[in-house]
N, C-alpha and C. Protein backbone atom coordinates (compact mmCIF):
# COMPACT_ATOMS: atom_id res chain seq x y z
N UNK A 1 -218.87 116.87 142.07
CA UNK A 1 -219.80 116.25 143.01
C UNK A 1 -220.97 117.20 143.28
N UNK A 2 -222.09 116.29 143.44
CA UNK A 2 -223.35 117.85 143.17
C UNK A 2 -224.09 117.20 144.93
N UNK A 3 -224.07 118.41 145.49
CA UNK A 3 -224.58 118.59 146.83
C UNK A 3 -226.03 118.83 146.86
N UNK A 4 -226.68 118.97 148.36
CA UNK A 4 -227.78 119.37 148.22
C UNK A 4 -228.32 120.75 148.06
N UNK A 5 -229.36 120.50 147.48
CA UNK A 5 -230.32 121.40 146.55
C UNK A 5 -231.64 121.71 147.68
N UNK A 6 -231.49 122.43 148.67
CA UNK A 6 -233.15 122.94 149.43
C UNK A 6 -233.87 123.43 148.97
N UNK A 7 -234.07 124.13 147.55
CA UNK A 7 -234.84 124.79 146.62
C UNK A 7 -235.06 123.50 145.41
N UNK A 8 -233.90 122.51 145.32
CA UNK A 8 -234.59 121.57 143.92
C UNK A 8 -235.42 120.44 144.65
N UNK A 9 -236.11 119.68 143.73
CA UNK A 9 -236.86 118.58 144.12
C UNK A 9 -236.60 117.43 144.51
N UNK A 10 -236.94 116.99 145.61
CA UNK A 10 -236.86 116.38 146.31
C UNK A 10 -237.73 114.90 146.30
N UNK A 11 -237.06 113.56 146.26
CA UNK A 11 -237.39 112.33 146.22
C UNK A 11 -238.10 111.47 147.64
N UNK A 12 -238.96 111.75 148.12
CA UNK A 12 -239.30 111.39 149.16
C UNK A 12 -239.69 110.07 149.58
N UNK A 13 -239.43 109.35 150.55
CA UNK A 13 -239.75 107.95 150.68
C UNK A 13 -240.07 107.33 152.41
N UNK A 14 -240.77 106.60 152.77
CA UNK A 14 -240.97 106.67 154.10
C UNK A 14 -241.24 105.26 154.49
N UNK A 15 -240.77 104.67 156.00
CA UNK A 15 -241.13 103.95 156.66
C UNK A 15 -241.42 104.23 157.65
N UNK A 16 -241.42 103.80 158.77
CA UNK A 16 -240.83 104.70 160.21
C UNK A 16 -240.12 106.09 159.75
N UNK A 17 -239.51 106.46 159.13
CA UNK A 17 -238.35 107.35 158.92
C UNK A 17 -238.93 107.81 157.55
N UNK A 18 -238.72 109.13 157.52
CA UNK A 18 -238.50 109.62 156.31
C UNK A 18 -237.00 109.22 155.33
N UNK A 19 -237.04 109.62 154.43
CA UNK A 19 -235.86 109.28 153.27
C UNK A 19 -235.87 110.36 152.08
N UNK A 20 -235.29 111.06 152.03
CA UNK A 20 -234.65 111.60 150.95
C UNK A 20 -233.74 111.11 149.93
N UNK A 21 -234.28 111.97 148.54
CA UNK A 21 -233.14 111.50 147.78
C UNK A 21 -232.92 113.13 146.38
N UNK A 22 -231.83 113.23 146.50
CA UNK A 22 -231.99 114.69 145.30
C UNK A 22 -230.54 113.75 144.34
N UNK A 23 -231.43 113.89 143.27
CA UNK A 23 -230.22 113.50 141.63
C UNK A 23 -229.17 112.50 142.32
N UNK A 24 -228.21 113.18 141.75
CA UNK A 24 -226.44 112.51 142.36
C UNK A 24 -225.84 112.74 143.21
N UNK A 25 -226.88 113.30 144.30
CA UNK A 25 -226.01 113.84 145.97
C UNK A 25 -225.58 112.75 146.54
N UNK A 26 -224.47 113.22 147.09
CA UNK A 26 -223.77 112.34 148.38
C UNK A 26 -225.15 111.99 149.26
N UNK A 27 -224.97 111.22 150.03
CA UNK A 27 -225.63 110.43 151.07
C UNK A 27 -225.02 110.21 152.15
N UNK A 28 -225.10 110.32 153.50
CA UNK A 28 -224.53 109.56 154.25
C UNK A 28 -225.52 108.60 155.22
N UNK A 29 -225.69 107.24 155.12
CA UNK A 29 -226.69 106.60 155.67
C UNK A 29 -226.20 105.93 156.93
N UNK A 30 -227.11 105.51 157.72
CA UNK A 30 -226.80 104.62 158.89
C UNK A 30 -227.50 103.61 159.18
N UNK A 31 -227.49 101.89 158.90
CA UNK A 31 -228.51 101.26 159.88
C UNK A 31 -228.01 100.26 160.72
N UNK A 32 -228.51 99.66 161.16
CA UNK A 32 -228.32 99.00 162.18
C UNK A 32 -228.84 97.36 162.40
N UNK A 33 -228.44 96.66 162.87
CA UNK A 33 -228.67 95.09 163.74
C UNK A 33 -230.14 95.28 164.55
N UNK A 34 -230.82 94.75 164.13
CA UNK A 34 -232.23 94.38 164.51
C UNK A 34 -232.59 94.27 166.33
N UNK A 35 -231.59 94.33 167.20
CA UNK A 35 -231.31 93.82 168.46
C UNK A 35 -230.25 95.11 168.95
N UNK A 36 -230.66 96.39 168.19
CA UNK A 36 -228.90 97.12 168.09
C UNK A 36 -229.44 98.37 169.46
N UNK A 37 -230.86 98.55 169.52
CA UNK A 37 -231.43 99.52 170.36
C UNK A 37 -232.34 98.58 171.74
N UNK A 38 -232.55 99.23 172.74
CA UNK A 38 -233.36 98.56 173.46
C UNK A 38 -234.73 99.04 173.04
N UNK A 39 -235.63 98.68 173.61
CA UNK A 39 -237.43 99.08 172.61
C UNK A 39 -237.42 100.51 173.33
N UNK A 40 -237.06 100.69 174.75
CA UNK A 40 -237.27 101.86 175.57
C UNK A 40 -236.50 102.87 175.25
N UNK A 41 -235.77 102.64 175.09
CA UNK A 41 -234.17 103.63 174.62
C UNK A 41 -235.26 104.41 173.08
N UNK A 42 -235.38 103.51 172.04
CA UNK A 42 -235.85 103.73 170.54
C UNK A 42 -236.85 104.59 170.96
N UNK A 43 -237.81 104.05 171.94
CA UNK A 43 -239.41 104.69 171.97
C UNK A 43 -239.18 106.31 172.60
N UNK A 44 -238.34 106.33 173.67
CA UNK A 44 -238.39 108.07 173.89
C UNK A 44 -237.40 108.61 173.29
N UNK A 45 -236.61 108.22 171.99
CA UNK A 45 -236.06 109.14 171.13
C UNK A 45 -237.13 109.12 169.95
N UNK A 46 -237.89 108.41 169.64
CA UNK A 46 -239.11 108.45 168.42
C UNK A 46 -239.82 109.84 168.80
N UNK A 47 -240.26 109.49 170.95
CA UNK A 47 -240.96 110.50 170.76
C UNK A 47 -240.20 111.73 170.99
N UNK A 48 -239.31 111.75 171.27
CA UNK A 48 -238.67 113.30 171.54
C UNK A 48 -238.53 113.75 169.51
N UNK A 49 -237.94 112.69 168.80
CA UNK A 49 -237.70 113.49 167.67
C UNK A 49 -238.90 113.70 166.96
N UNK A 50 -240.21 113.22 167.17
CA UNK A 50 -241.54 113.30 166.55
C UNK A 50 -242.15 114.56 166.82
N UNK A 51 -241.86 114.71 168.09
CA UNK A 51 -242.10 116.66 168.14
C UNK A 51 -241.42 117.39 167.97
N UNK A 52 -240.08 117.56 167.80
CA UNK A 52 -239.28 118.15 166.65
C UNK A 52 -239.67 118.44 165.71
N UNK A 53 -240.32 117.17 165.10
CA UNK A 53 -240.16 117.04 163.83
C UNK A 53 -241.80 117.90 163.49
N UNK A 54 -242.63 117.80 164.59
CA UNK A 54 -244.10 118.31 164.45
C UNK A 54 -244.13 120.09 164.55
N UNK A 55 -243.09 120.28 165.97
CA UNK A 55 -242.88 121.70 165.24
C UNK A 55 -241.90 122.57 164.30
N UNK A 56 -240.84 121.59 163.60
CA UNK A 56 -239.98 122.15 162.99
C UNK A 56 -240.30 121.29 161.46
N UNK A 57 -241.19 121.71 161.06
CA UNK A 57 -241.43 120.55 159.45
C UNK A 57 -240.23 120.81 158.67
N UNK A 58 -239.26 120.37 157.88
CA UNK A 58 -238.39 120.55 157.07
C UNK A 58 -239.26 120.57 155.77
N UNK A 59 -238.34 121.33 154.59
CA UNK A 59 -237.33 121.57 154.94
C UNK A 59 -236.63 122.08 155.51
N UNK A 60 -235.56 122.08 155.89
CA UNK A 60 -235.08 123.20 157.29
C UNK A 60 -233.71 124.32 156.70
N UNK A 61 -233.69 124.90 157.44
CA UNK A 61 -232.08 125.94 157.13
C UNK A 61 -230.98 125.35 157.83
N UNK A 62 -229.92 125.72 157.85
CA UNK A 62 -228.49 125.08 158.26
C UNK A 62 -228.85 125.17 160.05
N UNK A 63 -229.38 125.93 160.31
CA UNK A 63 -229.49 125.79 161.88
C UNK A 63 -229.96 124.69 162.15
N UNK A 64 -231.34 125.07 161.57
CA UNK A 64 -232.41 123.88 162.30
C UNK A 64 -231.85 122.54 162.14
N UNK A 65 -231.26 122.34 160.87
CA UNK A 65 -230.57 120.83 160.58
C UNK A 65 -229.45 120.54 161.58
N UNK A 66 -229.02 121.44 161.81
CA UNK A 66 -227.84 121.63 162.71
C UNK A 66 -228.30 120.92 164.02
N UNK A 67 -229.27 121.62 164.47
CA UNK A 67 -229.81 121.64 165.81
C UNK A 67 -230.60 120.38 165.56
N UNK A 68 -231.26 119.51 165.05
CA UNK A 68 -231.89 118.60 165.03
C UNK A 68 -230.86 117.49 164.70
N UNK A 69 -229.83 117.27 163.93
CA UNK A 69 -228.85 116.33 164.34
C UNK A 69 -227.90 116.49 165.51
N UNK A 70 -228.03 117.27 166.29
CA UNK A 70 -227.56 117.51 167.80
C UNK A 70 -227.92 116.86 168.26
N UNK A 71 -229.28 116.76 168.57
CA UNK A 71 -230.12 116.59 169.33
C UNK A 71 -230.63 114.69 169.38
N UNK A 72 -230.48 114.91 167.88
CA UNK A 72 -231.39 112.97 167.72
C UNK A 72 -230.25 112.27 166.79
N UNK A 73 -229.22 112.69 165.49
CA UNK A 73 -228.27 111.86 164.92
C UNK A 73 -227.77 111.40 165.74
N UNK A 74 -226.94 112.71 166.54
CA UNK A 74 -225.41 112.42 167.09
C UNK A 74 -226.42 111.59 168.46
N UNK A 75 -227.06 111.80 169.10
CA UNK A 75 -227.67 110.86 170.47
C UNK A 75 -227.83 109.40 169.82
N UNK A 76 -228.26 109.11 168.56
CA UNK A 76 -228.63 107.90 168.33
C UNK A 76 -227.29 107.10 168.17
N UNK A 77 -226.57 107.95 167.67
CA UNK A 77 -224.76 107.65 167.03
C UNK A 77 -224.24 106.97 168.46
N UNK A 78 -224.46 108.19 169.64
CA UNK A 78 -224.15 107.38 171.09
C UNK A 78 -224.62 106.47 171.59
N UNK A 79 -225.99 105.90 171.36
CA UNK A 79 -226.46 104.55 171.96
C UNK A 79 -226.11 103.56 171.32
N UNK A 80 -225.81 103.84 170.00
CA UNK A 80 -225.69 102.63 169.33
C UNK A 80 -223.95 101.87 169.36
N UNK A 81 -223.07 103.57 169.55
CA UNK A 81 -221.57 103.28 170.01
C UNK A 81 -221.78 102.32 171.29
N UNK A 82 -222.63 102.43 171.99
CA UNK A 82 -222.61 101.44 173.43
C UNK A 82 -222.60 100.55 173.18
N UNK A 83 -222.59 99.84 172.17
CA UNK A 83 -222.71 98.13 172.12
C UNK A 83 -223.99 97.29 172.40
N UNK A 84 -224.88 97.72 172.38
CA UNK A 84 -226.58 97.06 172.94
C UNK A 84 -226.27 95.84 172.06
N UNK A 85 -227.25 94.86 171.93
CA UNK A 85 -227.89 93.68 171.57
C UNK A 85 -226.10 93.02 171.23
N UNK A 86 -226.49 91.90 170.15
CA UNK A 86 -225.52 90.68 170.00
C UNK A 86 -224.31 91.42 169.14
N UNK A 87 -224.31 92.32 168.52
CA UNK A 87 -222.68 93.09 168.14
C UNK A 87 -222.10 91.89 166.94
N UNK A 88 -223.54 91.08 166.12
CA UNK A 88 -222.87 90.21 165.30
C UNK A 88 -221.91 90.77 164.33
N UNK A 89 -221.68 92.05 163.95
CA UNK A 89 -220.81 92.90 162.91
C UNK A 89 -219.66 92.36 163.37
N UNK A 90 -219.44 92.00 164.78
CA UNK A 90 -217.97 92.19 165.34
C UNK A 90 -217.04 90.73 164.70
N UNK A 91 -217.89 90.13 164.48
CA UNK A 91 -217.05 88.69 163.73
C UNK A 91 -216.60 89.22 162.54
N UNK A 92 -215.20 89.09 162.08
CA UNK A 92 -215.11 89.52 160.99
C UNK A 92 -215.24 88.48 159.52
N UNK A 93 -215.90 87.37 160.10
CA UNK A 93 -216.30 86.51 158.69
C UNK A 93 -217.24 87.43 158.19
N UNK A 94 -218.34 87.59 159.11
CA UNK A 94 -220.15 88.47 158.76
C UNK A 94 -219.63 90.40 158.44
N UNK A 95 -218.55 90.89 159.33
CA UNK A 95 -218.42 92.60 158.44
C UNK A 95 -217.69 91.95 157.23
N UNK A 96 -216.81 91.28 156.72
CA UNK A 96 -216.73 90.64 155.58
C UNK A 96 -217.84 90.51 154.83
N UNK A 97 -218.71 89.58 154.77
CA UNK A 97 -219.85 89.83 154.43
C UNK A 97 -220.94 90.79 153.64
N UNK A 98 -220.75 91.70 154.68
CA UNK A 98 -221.48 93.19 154.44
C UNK A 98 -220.78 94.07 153.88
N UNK A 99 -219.34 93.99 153.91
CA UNK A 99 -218.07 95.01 153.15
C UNK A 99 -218.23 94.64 151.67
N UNK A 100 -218.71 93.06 151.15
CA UNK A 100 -218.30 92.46 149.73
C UNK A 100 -220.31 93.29 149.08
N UNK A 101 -220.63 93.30 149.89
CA UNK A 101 -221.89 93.51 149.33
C UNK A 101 -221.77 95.33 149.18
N UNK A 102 -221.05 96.28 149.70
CA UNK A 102 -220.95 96.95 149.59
C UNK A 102 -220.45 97.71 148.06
N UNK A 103 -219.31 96.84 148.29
CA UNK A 103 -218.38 97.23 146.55
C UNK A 103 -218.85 96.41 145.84
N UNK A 104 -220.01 95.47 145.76
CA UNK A 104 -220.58 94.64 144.87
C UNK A 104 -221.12 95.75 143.38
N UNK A 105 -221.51 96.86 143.48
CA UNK A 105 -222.45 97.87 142.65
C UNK A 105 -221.51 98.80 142.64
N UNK A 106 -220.26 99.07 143.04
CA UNK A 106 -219.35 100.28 143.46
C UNK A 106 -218.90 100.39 141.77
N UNK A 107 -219.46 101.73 141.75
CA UNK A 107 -218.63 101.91 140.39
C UNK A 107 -219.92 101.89 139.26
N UNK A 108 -220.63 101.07 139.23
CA UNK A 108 -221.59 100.56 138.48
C UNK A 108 -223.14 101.53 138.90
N UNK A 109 -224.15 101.15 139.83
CA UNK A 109 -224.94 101.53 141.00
C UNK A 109 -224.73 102.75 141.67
N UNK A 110 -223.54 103.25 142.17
CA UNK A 110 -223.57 104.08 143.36
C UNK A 110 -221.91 104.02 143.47
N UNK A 111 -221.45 104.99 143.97
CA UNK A 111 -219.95 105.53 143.96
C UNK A 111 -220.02 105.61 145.39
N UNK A 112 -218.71 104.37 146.25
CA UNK A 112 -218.46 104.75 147.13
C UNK A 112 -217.83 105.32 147.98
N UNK A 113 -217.78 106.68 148.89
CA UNK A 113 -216.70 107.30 149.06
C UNK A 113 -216.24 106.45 150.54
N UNK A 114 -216.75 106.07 151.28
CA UNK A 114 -216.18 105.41 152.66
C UNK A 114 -217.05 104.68 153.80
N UNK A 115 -216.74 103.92 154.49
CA UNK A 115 -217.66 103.35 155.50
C UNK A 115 -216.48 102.64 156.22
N UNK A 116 -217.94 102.52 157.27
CA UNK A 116 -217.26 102.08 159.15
C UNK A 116 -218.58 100.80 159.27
N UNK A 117 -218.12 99.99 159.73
CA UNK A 117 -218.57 98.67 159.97
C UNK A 117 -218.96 98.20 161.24
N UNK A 118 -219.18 99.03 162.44
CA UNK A 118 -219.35 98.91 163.64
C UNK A 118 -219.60 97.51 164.11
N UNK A 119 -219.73 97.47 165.82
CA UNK A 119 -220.14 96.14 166.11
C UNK A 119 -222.21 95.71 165.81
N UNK A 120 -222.55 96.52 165.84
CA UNK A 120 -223.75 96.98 165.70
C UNK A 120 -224.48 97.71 164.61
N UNK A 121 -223.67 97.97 163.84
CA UNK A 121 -224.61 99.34 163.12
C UNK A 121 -223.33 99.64 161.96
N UNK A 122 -223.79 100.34 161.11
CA UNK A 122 -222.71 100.69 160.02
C UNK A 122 -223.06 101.67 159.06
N UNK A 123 -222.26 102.54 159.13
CA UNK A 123 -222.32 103.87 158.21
C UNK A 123 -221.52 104.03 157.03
N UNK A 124 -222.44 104.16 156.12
CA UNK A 124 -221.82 104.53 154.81
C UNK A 124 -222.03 105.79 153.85
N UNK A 125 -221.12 106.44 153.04
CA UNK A 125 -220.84 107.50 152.34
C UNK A 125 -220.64 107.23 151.03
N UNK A 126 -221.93 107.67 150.10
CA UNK A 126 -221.81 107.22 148.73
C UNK A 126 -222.31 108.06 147.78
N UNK A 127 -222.53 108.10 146.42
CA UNK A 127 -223.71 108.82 145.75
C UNK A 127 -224.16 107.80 144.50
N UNK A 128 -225.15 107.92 144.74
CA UNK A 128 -225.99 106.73 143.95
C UNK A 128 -225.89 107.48 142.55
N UNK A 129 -226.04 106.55 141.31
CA UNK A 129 -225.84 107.22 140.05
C UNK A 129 -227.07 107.36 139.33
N UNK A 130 -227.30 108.23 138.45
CA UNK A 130 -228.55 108.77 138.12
C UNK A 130 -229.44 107.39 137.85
N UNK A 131 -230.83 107.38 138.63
CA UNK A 131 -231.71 107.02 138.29
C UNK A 131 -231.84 105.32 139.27
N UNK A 132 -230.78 105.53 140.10
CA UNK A 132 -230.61 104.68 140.98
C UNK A 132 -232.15 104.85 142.33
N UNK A 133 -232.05 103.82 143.09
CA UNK A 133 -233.11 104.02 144.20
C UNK A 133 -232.14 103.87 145.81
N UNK A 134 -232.52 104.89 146.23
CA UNK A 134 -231.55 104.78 148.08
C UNK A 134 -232.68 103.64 148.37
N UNK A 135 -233.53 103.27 148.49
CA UNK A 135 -234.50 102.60 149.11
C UNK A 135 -233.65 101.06 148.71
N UNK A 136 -233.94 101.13 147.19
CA UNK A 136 -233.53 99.82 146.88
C UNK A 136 -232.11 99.28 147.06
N UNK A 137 -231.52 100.08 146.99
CA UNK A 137 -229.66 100.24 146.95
C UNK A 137 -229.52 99.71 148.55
N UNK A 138 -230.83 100.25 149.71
CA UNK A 138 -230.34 100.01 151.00
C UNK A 138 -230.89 98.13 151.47
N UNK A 139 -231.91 97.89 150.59
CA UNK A 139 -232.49 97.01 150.62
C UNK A 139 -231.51 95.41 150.33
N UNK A 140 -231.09 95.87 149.28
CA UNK A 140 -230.14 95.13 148.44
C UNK A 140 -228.91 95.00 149.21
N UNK A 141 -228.19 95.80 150.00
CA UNK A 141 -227.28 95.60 150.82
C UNK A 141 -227.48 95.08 151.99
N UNK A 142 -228.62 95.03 152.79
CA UNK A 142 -229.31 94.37 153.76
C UNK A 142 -229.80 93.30 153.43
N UNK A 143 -230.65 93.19 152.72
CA UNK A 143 -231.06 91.99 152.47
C UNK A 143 -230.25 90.63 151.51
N UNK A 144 -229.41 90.88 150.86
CA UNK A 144 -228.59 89.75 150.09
C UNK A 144 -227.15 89.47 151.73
N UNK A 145 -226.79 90.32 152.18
CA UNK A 145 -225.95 90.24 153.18
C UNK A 145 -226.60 89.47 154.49
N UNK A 146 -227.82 90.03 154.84
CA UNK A 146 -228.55 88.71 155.76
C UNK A 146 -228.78 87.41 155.26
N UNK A 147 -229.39 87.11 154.09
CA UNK A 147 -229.20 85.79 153.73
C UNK A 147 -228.03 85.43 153.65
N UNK A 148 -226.82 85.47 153.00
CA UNK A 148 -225.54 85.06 153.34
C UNK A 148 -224.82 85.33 154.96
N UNK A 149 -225.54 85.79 155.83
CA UNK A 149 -224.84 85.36 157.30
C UNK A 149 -225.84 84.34 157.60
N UNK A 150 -227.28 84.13 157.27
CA UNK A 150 -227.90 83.21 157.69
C UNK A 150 -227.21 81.58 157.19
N UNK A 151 -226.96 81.58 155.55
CA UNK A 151 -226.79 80.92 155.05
C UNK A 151 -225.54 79.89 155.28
N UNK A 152 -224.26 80.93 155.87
CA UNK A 152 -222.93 80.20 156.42
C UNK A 152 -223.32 79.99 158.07
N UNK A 153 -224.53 80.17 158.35
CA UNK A 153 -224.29 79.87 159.90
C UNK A 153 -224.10 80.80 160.77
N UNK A 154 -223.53 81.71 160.35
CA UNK A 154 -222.56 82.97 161.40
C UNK A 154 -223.57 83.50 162.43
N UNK A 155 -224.99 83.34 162.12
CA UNK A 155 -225.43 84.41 163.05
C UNK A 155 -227.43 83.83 163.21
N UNK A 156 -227.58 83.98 164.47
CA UNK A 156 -229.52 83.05 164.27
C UNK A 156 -230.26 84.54 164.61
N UNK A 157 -229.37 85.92 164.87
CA UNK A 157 -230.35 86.96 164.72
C UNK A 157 -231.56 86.97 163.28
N UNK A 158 -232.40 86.92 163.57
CA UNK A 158 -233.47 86.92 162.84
C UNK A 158 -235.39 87.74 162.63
N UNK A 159 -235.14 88.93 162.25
CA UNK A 159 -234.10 89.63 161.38
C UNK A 159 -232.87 90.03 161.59
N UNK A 160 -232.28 90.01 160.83
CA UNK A 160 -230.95 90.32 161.06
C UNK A 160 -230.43 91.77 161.18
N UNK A 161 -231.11 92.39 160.35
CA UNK A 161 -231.34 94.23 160.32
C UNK A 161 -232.57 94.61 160.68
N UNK A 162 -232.36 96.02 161.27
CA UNK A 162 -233.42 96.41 161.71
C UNK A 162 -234.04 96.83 160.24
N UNK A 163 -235.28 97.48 160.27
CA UNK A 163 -235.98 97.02 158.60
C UNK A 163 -236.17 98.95 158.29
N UNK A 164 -235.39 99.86 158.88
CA UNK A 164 -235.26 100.99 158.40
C UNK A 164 -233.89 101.87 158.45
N UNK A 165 -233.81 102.82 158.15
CA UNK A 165 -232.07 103.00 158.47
C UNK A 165 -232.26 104.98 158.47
N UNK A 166 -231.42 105.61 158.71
CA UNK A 166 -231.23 106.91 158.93
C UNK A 166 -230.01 107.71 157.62
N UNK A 167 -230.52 108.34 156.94
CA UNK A 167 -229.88 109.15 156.07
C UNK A 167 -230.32 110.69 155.61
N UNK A 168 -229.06 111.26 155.19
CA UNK A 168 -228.45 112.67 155.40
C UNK A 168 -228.33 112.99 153.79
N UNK A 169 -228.84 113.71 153.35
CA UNK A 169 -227.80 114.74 152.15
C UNK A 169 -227.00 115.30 152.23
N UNK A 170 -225.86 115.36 151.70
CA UNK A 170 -224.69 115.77 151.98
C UNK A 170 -224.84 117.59 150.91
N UNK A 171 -224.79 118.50 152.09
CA UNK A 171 -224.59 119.82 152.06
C UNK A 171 -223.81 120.13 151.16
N UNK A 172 -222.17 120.30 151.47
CA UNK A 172 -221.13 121.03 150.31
C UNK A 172 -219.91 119.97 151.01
N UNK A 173 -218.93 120.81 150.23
CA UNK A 173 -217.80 119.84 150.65
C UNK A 173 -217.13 119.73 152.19
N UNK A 174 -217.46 121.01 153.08
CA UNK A 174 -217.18 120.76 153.84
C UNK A 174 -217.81 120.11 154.81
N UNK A 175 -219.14 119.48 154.52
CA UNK A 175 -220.17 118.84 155.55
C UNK A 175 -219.36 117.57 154.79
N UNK A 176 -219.22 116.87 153.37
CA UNK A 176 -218.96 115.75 152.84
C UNK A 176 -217.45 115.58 153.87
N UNK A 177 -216.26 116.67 154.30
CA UNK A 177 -215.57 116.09 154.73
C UNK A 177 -215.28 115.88 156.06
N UNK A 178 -216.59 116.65 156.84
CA UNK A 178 -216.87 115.95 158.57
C UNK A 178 -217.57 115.00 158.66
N UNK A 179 -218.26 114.40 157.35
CA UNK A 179 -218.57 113.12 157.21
C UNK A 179 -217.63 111.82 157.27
N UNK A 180 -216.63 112.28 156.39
CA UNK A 180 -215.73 111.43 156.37
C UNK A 180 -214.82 111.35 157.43
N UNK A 181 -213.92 112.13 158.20
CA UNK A 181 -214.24 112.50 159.33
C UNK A 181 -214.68 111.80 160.49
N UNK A 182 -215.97 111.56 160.43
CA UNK A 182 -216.90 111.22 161.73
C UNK A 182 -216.58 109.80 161.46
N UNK A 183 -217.29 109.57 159.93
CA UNK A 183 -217.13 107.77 159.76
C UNK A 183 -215.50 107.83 160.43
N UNK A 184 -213.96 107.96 159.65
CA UNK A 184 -213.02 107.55 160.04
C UNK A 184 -212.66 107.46 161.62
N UNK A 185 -213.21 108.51 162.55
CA UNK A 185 -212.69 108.24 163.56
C UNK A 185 -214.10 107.87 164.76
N UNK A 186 -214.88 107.08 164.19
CA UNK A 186 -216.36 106.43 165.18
C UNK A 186 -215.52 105.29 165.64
N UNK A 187 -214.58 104.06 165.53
CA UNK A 187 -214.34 103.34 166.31
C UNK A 187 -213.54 103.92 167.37
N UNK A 188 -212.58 105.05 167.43
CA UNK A 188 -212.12 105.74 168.09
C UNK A 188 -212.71 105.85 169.11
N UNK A 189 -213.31 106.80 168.84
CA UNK A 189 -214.56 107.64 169.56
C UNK A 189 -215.65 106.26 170.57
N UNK A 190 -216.12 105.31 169.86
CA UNK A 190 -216.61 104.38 170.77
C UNK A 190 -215.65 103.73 171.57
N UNK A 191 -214.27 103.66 172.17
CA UNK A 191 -213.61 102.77 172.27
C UNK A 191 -212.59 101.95 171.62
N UNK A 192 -213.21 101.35 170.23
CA UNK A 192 -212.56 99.97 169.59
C UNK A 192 -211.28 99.79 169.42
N UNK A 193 -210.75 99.27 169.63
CA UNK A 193 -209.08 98.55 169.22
C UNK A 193 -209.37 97.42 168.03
N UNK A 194 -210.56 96.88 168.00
CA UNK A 194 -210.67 95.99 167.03
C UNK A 194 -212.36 95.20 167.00
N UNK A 195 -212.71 94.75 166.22
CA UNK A 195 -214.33 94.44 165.95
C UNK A 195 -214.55 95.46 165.25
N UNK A 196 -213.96 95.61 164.02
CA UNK A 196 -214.84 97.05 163.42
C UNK A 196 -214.10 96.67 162.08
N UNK A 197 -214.46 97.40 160.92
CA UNK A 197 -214.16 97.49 159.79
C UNK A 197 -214.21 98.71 159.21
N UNK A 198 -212.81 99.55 158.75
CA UNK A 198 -213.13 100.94 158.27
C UNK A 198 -212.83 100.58 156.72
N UNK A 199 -212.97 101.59 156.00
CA UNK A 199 -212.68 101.46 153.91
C UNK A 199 -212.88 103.21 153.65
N UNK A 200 -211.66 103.55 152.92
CA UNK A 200 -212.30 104.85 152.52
C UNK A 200 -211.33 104.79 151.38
N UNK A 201 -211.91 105.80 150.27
CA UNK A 201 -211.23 105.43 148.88
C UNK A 201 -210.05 106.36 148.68
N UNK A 202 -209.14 106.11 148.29
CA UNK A 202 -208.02 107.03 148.39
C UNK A 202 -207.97 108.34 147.45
């Protein structure tokens, strides 16, 4: 498994959010339900992490990364554990849904090592295979999965995803296995007894 590279080159891509991508690294991504943040909540973590981000330009060293997912991952990880907007994930016809679109490319596209299906939001752990796109790979899982909840009815959120998402390069093995880790025990950690969907490969 080939980790990240802070000295190799780097695939850059942007919406709202920056995006990385190096060769065949692990990934760990996050997005979310279109309705999943309040506008106020989003707007003073944009601006708190925008000056972060203005005086700390990455690339960064293990601290600074450290200290900047302190500060804005793990905080965003907590608002979104709160349950805000309609929590359509929580039906399990629609995380059905989004789970089949997942292993749709598994194997083929992108190797998946695990994901959590929240009521809101959903994190996944993969590594895309050479010459693959995170952009498109995230697109393709969002977008063929909203038309099929639109399509059976399940859900009149519209959009259905929010239209950017949050992702990580995965360091070495021991960041890959507090990844796995974090995904396995986030319904925990929010509460859940049930409305959630976990998968991790044996």
């Amino acid at each position: 498994m080939k980790f990240f590279d802070p000295r190799g080159d780097i695939e850059k891509t942007a919406h709202k959010l920056p995006h990385w991508q190096q060769d065949e690294v692990a990934t760990f991504v996050t997005f979310r339900l279109a309705d999943s943040l309040p506008r106020e909540l989003l707007d003073d973590w944009l601006r708190a992490r925008d000056s972060f981000l203005a005086e700390n330009p990455p690339p960064w060293d293990e601290i600074t990364e450290a200290c900047y997912h302190g500060q804005f991952s793990d905080k965003l990880d907590e608002h979104l554990d709160s349950g805000h907007g309609c929590c359509a994930l929580r039906d399990p016809r629609v995380a059905q849904i989004v789970a089949e679109r997942f292993h749709h490319f598994d194997g083929q596209r992108y190797h998946l090592w695990s994901y959590a299906i929240m009521p809101n939001h959903a994190h996944v752990l993969f590594t895309l295979n050479e010459g693959e796109s995170l952009p498109d790979t995230l697109q393709g899982w969002k977008g063929v999965s909203s038309r099929l909840i639109h399509k059976a009815g399940l859900s009149d959120l519209n959009p259905f995803w929010h239209p950017d998402y949050f992702d990580r390069l995965i360091r070495s093995s021991e960041h890959f296995d507090k990844v796995k880790t974090y995904i396995r025990e986030n319904p925990a950690k929010a509460g859940l007894k049930s409305g959630f969907v976990l998968w991790e490969r044996s």
